[in-house]
Protein backbone atom coordinates (compact mmCIF):
# COMPACT_ATOMS: atom_id res chain seq x y z
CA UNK A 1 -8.11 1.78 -6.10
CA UNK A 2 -8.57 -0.37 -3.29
CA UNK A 3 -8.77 -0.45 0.76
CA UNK A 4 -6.05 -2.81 2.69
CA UNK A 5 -4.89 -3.00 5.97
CA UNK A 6 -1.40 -3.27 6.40
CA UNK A 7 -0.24 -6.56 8.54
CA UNK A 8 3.33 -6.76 8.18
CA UNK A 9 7.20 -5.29 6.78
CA UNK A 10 8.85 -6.94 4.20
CA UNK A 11 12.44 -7.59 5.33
CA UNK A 12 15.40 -8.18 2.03
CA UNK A 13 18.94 -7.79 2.73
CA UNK A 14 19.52 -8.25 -1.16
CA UNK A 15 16.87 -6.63 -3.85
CA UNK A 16 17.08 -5.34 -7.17
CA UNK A 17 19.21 -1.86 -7.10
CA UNK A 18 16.04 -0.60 -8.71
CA UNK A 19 13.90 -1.27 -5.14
CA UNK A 20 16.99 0.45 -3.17
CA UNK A 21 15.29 2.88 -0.88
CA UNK A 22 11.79 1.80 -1.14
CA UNK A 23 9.94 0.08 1.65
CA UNK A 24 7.73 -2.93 1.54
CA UNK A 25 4.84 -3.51 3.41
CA UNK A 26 2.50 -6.87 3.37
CA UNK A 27 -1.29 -5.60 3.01
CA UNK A 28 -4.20 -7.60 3.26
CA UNK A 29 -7.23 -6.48 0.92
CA UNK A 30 -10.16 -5.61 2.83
CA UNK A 31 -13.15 -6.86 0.41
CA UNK A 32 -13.71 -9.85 1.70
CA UNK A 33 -11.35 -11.86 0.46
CA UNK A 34 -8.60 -11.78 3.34
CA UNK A 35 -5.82 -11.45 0.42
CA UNK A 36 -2.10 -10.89 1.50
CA UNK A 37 -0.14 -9.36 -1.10
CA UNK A 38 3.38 -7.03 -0.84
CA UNK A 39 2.98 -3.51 -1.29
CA UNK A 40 5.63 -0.50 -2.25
CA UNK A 41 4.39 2.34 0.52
CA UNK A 42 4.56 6.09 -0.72
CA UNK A 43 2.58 7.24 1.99
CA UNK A 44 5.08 6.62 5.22
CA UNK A 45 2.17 3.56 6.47
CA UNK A 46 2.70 1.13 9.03
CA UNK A 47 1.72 -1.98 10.48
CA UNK A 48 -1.97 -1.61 11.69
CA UNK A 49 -2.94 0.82 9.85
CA UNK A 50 -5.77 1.14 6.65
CA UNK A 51 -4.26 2.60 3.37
CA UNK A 52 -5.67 3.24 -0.14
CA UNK A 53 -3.88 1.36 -2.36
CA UNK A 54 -3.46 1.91 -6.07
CA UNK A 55 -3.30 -1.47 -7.86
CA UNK A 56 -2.15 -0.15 -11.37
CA UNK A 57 1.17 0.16 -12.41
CA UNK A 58 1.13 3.23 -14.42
CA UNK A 59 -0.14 4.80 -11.17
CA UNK A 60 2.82 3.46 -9.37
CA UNK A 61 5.21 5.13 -11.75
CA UNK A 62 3.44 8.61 -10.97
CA UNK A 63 3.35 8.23 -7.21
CA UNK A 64 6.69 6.97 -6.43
CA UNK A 65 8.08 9.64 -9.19
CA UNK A 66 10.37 6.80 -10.92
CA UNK A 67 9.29 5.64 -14.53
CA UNK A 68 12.03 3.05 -13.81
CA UNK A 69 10.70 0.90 -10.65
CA UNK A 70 7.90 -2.10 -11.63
CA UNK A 71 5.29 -1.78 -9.04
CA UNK A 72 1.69 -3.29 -8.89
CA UNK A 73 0.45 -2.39 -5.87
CA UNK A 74 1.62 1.09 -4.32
CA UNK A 75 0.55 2.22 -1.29
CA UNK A 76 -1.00 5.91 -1.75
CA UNK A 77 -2.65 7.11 1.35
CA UNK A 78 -3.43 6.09 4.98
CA UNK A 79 -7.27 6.45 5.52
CA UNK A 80 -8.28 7.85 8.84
CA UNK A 81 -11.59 7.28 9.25
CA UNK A 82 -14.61 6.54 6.53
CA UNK A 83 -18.27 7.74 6.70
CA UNK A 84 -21.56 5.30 5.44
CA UNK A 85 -24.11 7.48 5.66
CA UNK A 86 -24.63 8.96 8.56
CA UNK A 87 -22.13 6.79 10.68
CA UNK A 88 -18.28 7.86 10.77
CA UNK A 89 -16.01 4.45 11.99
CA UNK A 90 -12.06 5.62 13.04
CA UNK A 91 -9.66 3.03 11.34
């Protein structure tokens, strides 16, 4: 699992019929690397905000409930705030 923030929507007037109803979402990883990659969003994100993302494809099949899709980055959870130690920072 990782932590991204999402930047931007992904925009297709023609996709596979196997991405039909799914929304895309550009993420950019938040370890340092500044990464942008496209992510399928399970978790109703938006632009702005930090999600947990799970980067495994297997996982994407469970979260989005379709064995069928290929996903390998799946966005499964918008992260509120974190705590480091004593310290609690809002996203």
């Amino acid at each position: 699992m990782r932590i991204a923030k999402v930047v931007g929507n992904v925009v297709s007037t023609v996709k596979d019929v196997s991405y039909e109803g799914y929304k895309l979402l550009i993420i950019e990883n938040l370890d340092g690397s500044g990464k942008r990659e496209i992510a399928f969003d399970a978790a109703d994100a938006g632009v702005g905000d930090t999600v947990l993302l799970i980067a495994d494809g297997g996982g994407s099949t469970i979260v989005l409930d379709d064995k069928e899709v290929v996903a390998d980055i799946t966005i499964c959870g918008v992260i509120d705030h974190y705590t480091i130690g004593d310290e609690t920072v809002p996203c």
